[in-house]
Protein backbone atom coordinates (compact mmCIF):
# COMPACT_ATOMS: atom_id res chain seq x y z
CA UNK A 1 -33.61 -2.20 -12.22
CA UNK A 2 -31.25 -2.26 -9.22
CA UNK A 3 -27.95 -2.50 -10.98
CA UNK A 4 -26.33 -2.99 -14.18
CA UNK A 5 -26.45 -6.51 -16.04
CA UNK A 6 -24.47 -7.14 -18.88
CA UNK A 7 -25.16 -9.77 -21.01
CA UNK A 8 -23.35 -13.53 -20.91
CA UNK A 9 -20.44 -15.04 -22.83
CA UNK A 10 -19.08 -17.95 -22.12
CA UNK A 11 -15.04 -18.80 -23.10
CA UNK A 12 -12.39 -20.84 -22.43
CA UNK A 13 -9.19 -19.11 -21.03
CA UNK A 14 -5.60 -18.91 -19.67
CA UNK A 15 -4.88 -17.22 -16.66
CA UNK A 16 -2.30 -14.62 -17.00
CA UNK A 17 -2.42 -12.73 -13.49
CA UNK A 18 -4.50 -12.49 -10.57
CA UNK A 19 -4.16 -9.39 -8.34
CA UNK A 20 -6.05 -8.89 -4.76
CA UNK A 21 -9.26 -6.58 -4.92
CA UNK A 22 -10.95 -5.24 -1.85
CA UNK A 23 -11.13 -7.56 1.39
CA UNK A 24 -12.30 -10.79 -0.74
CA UNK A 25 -12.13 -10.41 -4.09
CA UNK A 26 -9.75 -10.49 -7.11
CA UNK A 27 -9.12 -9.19 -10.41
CA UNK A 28 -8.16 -12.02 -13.18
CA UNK A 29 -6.33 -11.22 -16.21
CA UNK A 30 -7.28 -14.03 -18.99
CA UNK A 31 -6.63 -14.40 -22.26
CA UNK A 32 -9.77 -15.88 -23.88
CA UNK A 33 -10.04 -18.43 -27.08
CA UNK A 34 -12.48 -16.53 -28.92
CA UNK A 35 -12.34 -12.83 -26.56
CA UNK A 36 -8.86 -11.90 -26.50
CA UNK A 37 -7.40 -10.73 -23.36
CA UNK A 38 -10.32 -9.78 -20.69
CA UNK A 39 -10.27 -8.91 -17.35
CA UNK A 40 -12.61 -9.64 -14.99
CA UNK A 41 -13.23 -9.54 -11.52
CA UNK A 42 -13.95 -12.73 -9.25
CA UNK A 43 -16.25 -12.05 -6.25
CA UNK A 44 -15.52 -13.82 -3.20
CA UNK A 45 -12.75 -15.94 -4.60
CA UNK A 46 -10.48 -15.27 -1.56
CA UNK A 47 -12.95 -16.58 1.38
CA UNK A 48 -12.70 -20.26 2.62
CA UNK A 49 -15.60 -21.02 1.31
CA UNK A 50 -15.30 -19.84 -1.90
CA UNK A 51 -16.82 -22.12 -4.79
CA UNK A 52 -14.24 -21.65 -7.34
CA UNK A 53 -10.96 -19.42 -6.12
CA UNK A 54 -8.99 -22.67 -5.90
CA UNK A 55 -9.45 -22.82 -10.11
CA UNK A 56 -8.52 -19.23 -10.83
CA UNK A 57 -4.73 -19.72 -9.93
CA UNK A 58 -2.47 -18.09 -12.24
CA UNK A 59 -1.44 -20.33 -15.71
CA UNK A 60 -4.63 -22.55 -15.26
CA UNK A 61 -6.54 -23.58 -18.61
CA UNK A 62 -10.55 -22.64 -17.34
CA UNK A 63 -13.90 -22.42 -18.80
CA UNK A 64 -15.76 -19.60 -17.39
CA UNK A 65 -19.35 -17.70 -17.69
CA UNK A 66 -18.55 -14.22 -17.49
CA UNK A 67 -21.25 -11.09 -17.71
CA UNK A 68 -19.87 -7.87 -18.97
CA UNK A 69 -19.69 -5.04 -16.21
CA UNK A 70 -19.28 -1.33 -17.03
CA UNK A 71 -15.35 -1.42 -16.20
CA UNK A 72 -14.92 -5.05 -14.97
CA UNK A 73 -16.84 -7.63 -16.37
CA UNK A 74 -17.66 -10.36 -14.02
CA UNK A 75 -16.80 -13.91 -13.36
CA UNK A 76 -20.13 -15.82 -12.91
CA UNK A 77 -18.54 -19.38 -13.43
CA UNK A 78 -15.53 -21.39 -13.80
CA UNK A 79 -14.66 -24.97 -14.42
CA UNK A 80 -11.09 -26.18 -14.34
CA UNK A 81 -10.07 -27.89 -17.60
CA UNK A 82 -6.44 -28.32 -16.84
CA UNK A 83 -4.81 -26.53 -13.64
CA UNK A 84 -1.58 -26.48 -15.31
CA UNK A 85 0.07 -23.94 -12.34
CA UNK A 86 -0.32 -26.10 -9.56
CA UNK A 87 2.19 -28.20 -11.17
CA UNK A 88 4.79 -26.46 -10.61
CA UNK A 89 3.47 -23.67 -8.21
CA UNK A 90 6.36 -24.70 -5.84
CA UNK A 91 9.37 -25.22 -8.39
CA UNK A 92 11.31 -22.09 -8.89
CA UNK A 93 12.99 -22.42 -12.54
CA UNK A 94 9.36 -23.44 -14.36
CA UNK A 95 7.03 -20.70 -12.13
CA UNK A 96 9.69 -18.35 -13.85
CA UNK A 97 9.30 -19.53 -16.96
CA UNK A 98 5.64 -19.68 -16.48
CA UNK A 99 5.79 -15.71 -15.07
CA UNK A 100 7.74 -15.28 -18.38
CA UNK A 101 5.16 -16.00 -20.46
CA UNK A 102 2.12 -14.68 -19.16
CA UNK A 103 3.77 -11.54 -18.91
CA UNK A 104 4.54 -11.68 -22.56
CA UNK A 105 0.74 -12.59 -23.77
CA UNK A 106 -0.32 -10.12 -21.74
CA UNK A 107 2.03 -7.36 -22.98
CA UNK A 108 1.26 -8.24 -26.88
CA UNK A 109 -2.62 -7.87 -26.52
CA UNK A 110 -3.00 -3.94 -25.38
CA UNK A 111 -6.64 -3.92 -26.78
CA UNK A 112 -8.97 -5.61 -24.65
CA UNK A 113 -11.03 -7.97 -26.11
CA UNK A 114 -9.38 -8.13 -29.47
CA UNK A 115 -9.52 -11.81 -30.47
CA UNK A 116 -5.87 -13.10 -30.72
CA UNK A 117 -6.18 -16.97 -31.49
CA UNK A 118 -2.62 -17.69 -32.45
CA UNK A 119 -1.22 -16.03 -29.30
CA UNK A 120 -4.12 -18.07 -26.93
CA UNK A 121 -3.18 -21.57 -29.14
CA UNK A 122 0.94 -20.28 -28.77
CA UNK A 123 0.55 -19.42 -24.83
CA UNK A 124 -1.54 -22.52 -23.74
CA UNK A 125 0.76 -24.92 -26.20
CA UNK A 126 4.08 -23.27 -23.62
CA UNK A 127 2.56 -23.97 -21.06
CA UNK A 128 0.99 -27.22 -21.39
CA UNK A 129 4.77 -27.98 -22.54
CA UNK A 130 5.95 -26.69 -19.56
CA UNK A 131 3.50 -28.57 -16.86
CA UNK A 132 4.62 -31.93 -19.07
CA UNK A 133 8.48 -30.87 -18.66
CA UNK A 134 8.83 -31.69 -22.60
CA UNK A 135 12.02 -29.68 -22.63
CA UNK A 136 13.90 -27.49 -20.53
CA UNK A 137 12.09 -24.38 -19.54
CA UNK A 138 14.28 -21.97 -20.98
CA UNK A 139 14.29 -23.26 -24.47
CA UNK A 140 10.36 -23.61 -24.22
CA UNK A 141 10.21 -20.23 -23.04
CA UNK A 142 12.74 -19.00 -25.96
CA UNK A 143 10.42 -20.78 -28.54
CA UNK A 144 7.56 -18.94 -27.05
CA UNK A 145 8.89 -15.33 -27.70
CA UNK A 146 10.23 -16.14 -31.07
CA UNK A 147 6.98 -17.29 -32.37
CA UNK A 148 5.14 -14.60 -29.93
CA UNK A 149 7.22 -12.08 -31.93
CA UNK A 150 5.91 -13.46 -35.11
CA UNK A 151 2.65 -13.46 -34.55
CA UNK A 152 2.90 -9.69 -33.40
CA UNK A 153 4.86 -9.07 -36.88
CA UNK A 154 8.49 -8.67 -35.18
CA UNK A 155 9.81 -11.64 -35.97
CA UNK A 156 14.23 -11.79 -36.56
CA UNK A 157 15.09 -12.69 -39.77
CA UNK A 158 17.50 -15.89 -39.11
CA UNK A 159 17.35 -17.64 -42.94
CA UNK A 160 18.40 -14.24 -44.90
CA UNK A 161 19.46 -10.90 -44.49
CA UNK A 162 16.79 -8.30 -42.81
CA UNK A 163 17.57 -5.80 -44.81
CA UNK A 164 18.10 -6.61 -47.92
CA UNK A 165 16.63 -10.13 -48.07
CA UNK A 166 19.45 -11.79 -49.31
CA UNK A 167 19.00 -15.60 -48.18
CA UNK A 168 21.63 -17.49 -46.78
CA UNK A 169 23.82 -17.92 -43.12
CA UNK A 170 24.85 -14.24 -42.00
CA UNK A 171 26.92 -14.13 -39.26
CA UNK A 172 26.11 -10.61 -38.32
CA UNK A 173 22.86 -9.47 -36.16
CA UNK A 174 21.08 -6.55 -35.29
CA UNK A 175 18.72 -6.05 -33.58
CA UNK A 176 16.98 -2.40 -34.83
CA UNK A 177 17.80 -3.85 -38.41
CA UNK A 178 15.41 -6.59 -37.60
CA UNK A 179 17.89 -9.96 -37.35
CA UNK A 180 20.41 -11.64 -39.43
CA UNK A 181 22.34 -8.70 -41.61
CA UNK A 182 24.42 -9.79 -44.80
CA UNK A 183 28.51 -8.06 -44.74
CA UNK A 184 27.17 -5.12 -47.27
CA UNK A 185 23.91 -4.40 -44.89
CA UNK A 186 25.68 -5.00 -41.65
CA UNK A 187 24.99 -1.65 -39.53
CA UNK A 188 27.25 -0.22 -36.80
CA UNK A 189 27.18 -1.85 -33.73
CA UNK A 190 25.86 -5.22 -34.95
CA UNK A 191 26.65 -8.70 -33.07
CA UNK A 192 28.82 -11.56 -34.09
CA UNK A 193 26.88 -14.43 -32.44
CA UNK A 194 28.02 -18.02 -33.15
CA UNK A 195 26.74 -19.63 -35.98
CA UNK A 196 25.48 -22.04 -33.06
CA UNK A 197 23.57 -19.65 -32.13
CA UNK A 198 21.78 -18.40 -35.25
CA UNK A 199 21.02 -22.57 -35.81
CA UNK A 200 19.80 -22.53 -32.52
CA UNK A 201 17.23 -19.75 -32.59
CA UNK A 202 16.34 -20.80 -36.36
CA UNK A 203 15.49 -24.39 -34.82
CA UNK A 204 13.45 -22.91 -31.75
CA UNK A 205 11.50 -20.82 -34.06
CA UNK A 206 10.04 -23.55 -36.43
CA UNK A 207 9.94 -26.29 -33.51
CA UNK A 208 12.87 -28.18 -34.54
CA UNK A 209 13.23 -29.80 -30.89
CA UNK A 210 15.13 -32.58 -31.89
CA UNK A 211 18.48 -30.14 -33.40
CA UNK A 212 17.62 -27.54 -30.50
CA UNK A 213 18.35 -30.10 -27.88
CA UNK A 214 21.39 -31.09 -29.08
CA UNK A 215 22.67 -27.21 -28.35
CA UNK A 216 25.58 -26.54 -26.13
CA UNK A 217 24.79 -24.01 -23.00
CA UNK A 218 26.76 -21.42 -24.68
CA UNK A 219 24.72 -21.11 -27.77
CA UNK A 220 21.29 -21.39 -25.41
CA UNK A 221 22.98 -18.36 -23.45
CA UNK A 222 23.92 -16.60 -26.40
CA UNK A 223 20.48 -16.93 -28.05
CA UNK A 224 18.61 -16.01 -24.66
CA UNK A 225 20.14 -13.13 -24.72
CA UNK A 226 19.73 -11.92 -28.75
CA UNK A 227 15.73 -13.08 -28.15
CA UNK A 228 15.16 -10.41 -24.94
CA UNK A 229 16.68 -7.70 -26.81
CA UNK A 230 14.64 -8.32 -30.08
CA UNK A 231 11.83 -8.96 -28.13
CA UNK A 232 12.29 -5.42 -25.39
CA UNK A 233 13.53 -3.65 -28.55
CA UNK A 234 10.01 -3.96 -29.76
CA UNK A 235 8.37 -3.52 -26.10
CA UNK A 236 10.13 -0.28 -25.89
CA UNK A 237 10.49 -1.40 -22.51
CA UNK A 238 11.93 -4.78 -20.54
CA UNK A 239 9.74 -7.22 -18.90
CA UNK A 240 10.17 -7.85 -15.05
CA UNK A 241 9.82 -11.07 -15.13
CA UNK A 242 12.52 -11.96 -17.49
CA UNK A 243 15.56 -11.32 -15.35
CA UNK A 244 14.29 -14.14 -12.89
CA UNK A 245 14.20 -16.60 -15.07
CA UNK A 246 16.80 -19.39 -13.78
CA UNK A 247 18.52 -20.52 -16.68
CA UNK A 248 20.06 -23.38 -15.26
CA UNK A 249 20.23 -26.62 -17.80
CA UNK A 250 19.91 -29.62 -16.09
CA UNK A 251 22.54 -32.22 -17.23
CA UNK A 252 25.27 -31.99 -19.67
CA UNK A 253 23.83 -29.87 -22.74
């Protein structure tokens, strides 16, 4: 036996990153259907005459063959099912977006190749949404870490009070108190957003398009802002992607 074989799976994937590996190669970060977040390396992919580099491009939707490897597994195959990136490879506001999310999916999944089907079914549903230009890309991308943060168990509370549960509109938030806080749990330092705002966030996170397109650009701001800071709060640190996003809304809002 010349070399190490691992045995085959085959998935379907989103691709989160690619980075450059040696003269010729690259190393693919995926998040898998059924295998969680992999990473793999793809031999060859950066030569002319490579079979299948033009499908690994980063937010693509692929099916691959894949052989585990001792550190790397392997990319043996790959089919495009929907190259979602090179729709907007060359528009600046949705790659953003796009580098917005990946970043996130990767960054909730630490364990490799712990199965996270909500997240894979929550990331490819963004980004489909953002290839189709179904809404503006920040709001998609707001949606996304909302319900990214409830899948990882962090999401605000926006219906009732975080601490004490008491339901109801609060117009206070905080973010280490976990959201919304009612006038008798309000903590030191808490936020007065608009009530806009709250509405806004509230709609985003149980796919309310229809009220969360009728927002005005200061609420969207507002609630941009209160949905990184829950979101890095729980990170423990920022992600370097988010800054870039252009939050430009096309049209009157």
């Amino acid at each position: 036996m010349t070399g190490f074989r691992g045995k085959l799976y085959r998935d379907d994937a989103i691709v989160l990153r690619v980075q450059k590996l040696g003269e010729s190669d690259r190393i693919i970060t995926l998040l898998a259907r059924r295998t969680g977040r992999v990473r793999a390396v793809a031999k060859g992919v950066r030569r002319t005459t490579s079979r299948f580099g033009g499908r690994l491009e980063p937010f693509g939707h692929v099916d691959l063959q894949i052989a585990e490897g001792r550190s790397l597994d392997v990319i043996n195959q790959v089919e495009g099912i929907s190259l979602y990136g090179k729709r907007f490879l060359s528009d600046y506001a949705r790659y953003t977006v796009a580098s917005a999310i990946a970043e996130t999916a990767e960054r909730l999944t630490p364990i490799e190749r712990e199965p996270m089907p909500r997240l894979f079914q929550l990331t490819l549903g963004a980004v489909k949404a953002l290839a189709a230009g179904a809404h503006a890309g920040p709001l998609i991308l707001d949606a996304y870490l909302l319900r990214a943060m409830a899948v990882a168990g962090w999401e605000p509370a926006l219906r009732g009070c975080a601490v004490c549960g008491t339901a109801g509109e609060h117009r206070s938030y905080s973010v280490p108190a976990g959201g919304c806080v009612c006038g008798n749990c309000r903590p030191p330092g808490a936020s007065r957003p608009a009530s806009a705002t709250i509405a806004l966030m509230a709609a985003l996170a149980e796919g309310e398009w229809p009220e969360a397109e009728l927002s005005g650009e200061p609420a969207r701001r507002e609630a941009s802002g209160l949905i990184a800071a829950h979101l890095q709060w729980h990170l423990e640190r920022g992600l370097r992607s988010l800054p870039l996003v252009d939050r430009t809304y096309p049209g009157p809002a």
